[in-house]
PDB file of N, CA and C in Angstrom:
ATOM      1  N   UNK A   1      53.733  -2.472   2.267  1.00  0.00           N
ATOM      2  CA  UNK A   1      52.620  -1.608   2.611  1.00  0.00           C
ATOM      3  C   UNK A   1      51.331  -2.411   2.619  1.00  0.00           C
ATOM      4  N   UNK A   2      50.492  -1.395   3.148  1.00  0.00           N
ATOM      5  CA  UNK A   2      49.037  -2.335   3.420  1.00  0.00           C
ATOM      6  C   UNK A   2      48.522  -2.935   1.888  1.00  0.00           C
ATOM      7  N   UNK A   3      48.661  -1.775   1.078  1.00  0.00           N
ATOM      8  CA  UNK A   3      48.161  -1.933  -0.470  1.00  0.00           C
ATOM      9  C   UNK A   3      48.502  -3.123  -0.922  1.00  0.00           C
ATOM     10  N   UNK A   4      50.101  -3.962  -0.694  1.00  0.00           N
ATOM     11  CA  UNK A   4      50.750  -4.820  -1.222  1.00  0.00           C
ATOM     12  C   UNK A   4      49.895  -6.280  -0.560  1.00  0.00           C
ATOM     13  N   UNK A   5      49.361  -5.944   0.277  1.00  0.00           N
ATOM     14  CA  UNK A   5      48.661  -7.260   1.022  1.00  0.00           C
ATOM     15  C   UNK A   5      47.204  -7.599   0.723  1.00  0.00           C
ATOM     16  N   UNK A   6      46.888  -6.205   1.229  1.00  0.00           N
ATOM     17  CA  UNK A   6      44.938  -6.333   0.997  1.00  0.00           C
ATOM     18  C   UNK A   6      44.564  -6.676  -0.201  1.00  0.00           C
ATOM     19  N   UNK A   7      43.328  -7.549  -0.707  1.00  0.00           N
ATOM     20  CA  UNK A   7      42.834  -7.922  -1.888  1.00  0.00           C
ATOM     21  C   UNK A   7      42.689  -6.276  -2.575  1.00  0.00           C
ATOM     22  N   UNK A   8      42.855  -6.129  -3.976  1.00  0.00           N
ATOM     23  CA  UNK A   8      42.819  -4.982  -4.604  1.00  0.00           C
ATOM     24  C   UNK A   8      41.404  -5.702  -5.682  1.00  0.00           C
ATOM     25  N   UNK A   9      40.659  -3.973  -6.203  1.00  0.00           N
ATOM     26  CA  UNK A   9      40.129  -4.275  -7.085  1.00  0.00           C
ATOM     27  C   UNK A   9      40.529  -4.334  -8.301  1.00  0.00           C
ATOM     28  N   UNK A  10      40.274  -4.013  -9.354  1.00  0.00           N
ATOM     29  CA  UNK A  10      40.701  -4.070 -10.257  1.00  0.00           C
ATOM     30  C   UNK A  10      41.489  -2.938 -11.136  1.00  0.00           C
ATOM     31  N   UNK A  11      41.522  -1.514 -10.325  1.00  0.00           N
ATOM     32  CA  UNK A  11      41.988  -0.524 -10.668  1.00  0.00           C
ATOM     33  C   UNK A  11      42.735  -0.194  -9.475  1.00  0.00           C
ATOM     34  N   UNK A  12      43.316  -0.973  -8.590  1.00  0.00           N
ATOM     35  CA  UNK A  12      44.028  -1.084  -7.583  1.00  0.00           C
ATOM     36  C   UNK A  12      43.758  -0.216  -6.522  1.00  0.00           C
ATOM     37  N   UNK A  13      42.962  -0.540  -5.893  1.00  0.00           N
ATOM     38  CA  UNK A  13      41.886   0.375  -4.934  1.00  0.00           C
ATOM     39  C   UNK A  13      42.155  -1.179  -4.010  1.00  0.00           C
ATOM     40  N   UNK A  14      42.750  -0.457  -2.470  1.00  0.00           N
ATOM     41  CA  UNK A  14      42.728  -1.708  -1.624  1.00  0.00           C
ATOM     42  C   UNK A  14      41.600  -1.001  -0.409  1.00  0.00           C
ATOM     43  N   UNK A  15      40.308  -1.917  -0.160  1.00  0.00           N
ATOM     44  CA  UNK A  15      39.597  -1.151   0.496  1.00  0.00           C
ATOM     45  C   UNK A  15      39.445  -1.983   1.909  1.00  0.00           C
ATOM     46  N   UNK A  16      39.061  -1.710   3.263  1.00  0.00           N
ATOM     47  CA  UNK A  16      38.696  -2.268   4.214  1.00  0.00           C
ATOM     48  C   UNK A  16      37.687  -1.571   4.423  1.00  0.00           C
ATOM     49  N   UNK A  17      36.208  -1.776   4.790  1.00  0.00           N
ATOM     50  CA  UNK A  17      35.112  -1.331   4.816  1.00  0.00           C
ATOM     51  C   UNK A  17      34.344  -0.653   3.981  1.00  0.00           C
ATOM     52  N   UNK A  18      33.150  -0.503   3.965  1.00  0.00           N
ATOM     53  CA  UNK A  18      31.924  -0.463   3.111  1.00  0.00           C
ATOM     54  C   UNK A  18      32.666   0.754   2.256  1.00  0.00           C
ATOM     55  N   UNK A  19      32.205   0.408   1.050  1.00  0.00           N
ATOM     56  CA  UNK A  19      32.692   1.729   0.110  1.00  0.00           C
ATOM     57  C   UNK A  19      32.105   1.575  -1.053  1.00  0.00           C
ATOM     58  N   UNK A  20      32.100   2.891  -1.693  1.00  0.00           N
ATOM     59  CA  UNK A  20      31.272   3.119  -3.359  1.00  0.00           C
ATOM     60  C   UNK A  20      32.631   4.225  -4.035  1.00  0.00           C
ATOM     61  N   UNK A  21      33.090   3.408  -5.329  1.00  0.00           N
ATOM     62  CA  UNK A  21      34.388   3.848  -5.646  1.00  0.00           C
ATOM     63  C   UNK A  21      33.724   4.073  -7.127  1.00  0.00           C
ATOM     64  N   UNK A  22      33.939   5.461  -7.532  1.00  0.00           N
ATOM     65  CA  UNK A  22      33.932   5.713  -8.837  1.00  0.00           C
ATOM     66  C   UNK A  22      35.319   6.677  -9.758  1.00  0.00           C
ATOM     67  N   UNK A  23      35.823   5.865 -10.926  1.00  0.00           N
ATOM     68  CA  UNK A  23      36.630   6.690 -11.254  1.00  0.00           C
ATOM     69  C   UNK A  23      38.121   6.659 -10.199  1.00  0.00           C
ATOM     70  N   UNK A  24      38.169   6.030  -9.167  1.00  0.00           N
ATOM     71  CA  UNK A  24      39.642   6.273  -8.666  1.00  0.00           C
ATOM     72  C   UNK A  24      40.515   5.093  -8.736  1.00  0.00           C
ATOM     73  N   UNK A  25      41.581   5.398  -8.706  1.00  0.00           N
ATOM     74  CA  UNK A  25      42.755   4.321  -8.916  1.00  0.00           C
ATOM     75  C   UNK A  25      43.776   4.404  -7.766  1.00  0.00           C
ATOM     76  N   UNK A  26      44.275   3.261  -7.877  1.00  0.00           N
ATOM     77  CA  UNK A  26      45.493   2.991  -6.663  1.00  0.00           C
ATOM     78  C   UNK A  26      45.005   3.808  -5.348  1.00  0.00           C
ATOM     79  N   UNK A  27      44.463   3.482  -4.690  1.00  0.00           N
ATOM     80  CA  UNK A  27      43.611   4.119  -3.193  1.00  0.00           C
ATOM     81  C   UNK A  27      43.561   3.472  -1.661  1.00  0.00           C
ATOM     82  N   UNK A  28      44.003   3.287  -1.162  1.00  0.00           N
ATOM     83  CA  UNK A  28      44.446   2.258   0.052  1.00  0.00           C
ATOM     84  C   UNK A  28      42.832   3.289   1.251  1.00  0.00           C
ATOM     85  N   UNK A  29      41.625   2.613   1.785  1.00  0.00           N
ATOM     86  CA  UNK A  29      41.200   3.124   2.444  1.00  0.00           C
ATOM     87  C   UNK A  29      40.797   2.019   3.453  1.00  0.00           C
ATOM     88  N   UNK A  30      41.132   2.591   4.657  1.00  0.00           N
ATOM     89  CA  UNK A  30      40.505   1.717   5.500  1.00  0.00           C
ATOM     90  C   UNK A  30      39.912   2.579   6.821  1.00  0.00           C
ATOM     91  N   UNK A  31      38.413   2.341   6.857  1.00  0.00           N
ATOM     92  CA  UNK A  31      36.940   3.016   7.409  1.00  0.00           C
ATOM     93  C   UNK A  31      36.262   2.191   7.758  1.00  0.00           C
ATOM     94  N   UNK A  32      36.315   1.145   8.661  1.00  0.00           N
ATOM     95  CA  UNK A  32      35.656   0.524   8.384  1.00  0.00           C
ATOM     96  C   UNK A  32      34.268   1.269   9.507  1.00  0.00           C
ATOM     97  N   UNK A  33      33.545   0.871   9.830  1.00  0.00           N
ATOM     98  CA  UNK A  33      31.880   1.085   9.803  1.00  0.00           C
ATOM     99  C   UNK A  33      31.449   2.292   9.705  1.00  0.00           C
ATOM    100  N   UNK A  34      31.827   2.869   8.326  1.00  0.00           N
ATOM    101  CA  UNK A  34      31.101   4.325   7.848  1.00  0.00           C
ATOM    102  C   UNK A  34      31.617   3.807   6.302  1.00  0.00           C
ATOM    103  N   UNK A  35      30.587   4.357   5.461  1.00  0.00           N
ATOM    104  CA  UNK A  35      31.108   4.072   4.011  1.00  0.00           C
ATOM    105  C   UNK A  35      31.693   5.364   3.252  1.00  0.00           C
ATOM    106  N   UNK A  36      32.983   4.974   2.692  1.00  0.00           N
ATOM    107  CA  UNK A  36      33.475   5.817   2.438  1.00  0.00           C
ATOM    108  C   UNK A  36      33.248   5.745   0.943  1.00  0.00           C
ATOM    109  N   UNK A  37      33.289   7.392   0.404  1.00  0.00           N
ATOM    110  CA  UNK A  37      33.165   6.970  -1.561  1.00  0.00           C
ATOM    111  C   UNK A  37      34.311   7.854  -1.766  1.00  0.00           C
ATOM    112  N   UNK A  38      34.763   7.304  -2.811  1.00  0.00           N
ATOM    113  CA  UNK A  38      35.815   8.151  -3.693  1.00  0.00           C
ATOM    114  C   UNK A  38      35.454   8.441  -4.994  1.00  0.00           C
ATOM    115  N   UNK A  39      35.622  10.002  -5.423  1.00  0.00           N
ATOM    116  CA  UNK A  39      35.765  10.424  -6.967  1.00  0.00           C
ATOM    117  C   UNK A  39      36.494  10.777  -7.172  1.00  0.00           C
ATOM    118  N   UNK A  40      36.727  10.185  -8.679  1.00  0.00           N
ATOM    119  CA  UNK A  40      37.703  10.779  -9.367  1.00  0.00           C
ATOM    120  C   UNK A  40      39.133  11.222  -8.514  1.00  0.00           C
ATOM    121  N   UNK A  41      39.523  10.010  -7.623  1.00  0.00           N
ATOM    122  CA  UNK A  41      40.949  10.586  -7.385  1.00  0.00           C
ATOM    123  C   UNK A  41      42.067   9.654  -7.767  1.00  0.00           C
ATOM    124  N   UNK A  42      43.524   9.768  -7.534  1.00  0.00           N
ATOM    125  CA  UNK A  42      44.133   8.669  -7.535  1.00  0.00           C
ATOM    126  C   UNK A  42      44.971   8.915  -6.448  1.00  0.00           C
ATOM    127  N   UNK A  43      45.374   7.543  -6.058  1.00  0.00           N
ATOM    128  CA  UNK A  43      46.520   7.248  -5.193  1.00  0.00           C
ATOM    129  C   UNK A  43      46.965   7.904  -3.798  1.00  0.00           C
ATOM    130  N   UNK A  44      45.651   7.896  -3.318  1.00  0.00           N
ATOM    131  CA  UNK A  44      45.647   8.433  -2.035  1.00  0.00           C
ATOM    132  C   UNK A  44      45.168   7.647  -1.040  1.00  0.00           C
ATOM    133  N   UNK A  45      45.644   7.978   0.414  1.00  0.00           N
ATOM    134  CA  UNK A  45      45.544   6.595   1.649  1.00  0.00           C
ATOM    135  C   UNK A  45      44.500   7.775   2.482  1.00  0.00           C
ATOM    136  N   UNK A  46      43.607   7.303   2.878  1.00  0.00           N
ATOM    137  CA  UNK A  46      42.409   7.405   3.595  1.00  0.00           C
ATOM    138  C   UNK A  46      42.686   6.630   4.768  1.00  0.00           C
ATOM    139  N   UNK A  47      42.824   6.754   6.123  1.00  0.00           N
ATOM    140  CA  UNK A  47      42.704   6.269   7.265  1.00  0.00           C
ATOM    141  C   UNK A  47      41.832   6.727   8.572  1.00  0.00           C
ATOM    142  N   UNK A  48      40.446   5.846   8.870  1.00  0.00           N
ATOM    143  CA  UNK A  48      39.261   6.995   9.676  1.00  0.00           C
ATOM    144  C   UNK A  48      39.928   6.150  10.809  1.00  0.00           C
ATOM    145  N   UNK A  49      39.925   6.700  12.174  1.00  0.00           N
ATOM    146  CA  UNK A  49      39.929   6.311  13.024  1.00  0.00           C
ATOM    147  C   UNK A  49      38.876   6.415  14.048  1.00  0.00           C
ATOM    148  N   UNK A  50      38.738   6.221  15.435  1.00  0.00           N
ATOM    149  CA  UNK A  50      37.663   6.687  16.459  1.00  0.00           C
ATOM    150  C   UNK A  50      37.446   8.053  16.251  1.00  0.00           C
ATOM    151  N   UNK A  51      38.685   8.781  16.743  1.00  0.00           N
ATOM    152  CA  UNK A  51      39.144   9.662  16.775  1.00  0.00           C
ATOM    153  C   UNK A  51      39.967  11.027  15.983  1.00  0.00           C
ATOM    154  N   UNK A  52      40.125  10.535  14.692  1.00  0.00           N
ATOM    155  CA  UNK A  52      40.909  11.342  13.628  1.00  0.00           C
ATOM    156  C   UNK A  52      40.649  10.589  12.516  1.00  0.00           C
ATOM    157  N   UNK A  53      41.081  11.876  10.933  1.00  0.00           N
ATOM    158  CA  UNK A  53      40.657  11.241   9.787  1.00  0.00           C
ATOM    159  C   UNK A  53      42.300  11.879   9.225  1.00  0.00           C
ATOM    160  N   UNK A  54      42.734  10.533   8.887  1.00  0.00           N
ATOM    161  CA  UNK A  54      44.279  10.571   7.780  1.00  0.00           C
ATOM    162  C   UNK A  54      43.911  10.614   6.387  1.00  0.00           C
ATOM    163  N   UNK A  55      44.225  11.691   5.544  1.00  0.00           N
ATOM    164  CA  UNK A  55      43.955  11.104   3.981  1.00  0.00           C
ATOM    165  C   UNK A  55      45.641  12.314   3.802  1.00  0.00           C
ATOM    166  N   UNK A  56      45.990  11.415   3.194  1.00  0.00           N
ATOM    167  CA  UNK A  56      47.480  11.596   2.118  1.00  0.00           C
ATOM    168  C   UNK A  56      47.781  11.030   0.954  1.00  0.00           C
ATOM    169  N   UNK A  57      48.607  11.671  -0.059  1.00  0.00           N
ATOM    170  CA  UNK A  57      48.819  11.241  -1.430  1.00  0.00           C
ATOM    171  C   UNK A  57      49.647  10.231  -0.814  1.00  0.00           C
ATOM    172  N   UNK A  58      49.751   8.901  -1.832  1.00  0.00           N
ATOM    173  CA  UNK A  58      50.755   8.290  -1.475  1.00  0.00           C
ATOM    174  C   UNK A  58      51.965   8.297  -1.477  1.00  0.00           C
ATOM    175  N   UNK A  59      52.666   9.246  -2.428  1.00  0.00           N
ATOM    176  CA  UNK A  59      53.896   9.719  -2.136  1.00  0.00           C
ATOM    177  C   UNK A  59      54.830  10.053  -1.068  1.00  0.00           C
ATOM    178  N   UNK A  60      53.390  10.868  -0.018  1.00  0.00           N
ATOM    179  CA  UNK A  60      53.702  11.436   1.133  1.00  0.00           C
ATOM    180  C   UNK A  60      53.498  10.928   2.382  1.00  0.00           C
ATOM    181  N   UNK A  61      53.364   8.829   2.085  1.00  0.00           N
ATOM    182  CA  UNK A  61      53.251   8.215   3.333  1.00  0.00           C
ATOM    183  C   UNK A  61      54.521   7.944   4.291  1.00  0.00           C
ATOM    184  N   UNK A  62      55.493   8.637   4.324  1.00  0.00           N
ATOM    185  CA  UNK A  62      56.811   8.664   5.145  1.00  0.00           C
ATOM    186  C   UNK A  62      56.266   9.880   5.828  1.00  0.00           C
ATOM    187  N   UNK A  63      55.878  10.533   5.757  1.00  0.00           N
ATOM    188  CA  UNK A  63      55.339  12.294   6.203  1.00  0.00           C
ATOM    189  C   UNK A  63      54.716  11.967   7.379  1.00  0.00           C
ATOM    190  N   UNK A  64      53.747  10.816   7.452  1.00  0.00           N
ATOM    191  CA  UNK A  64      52.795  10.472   8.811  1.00  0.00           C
ATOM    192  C   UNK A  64      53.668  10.326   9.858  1.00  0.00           C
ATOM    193  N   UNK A  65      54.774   9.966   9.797  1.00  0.00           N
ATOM    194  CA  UNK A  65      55.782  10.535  11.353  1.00  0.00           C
ATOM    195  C   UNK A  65      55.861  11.666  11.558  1.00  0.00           C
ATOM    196  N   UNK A  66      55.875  12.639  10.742  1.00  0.00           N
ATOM    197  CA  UNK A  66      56.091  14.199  10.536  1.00  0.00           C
ATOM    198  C   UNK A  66      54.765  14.508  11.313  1.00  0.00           C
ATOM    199  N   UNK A  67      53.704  14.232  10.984  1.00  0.00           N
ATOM    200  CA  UNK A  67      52.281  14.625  11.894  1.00  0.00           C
ATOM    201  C   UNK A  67      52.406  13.653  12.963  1.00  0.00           C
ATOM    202  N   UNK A  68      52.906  12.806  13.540  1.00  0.00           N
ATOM    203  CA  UNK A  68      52.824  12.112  14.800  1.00  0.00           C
ATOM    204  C   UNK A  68      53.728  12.985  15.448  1.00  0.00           C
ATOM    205  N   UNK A  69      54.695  13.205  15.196  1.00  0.00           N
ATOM    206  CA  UNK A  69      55.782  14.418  15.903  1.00  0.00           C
ATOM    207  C   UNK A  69      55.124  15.438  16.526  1.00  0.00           C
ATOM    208  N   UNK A  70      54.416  16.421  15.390  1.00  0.00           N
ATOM    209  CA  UNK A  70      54.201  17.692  15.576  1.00  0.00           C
ATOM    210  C   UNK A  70      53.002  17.604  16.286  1.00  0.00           C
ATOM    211  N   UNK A  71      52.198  16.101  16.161  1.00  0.00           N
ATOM    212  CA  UNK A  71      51.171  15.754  17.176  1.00  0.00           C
ATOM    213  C   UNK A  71      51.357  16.133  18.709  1.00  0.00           C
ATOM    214  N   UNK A  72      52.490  14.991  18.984  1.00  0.00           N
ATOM    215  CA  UNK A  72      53.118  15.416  19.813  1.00  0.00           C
ATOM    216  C   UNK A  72      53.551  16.729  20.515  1.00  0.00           C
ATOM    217  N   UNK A  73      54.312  17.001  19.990  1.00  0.00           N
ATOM    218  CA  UNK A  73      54.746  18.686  20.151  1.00  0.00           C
ATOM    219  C   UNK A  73      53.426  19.594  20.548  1.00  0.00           C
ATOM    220  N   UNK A  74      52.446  19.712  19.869  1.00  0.00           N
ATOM    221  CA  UNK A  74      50.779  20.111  20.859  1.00  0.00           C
ATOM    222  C   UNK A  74      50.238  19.408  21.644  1.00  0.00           C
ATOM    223  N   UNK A  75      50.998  18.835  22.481  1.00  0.00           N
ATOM    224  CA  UNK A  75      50.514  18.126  23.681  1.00  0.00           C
ATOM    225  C   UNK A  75      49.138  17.193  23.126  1.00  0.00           C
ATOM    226  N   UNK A  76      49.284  16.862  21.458  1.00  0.00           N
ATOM    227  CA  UNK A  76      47.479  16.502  21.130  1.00  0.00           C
ATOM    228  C   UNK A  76      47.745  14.584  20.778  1.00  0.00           C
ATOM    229  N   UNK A  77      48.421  13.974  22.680  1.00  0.00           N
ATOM    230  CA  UNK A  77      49.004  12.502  22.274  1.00  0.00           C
ATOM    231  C   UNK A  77      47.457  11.523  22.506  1.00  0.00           C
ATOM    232  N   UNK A  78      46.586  12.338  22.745  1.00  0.00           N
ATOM    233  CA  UNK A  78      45.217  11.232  22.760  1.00  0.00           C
ATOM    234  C   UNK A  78      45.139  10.792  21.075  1.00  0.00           C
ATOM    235  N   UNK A  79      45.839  11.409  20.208  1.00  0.00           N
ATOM    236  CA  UNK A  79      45.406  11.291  18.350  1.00  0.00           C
ATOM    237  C   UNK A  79      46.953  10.281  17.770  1.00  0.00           C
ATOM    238  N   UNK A  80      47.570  10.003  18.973  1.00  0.00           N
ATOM    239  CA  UNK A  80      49.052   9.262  18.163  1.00  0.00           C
ATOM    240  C   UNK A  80      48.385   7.779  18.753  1.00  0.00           C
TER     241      UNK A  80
END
């Protein structure tokens, strides 16, 4: 996973772009040119795109095929 690669901080927060992190742990976000902040959460993946905003627990990162599907299925393929 991305987490396993990207430099982590010290409470395992892997970030790509500007960010102000208080209080959260294990957090994979990548935003880059908007700053993103986190409170008080843990272990959740944040993904901003042009076009759409992904945030899921990490448990439930196999699931993001499940929303590319059903993406699909509403004709809504400008967001896959």
């Amino acid at each position: 996973s991305l987490a396993d690669i990207w430099t982590q901080d010290k409470a395992g927060n892997a970030i790509k772009g500007e960010s102000l992190i208080l209080d959260s742990q294990e957090c994979l976000v990548n935003n880059p040119g908007k700053l993103t902040a986190l409170v008080g959460v843990k272990d959740l993946i944040v993904v901003d795109t042009e076009d759409a905003l992904l945030i899921a627990h990490k448990s439930q990162d196999q699931k993001v095929k499940d929303v590319v599907e059903a993406l699909k299925k509403k004709k809504k393929d400008k967001y896959v």
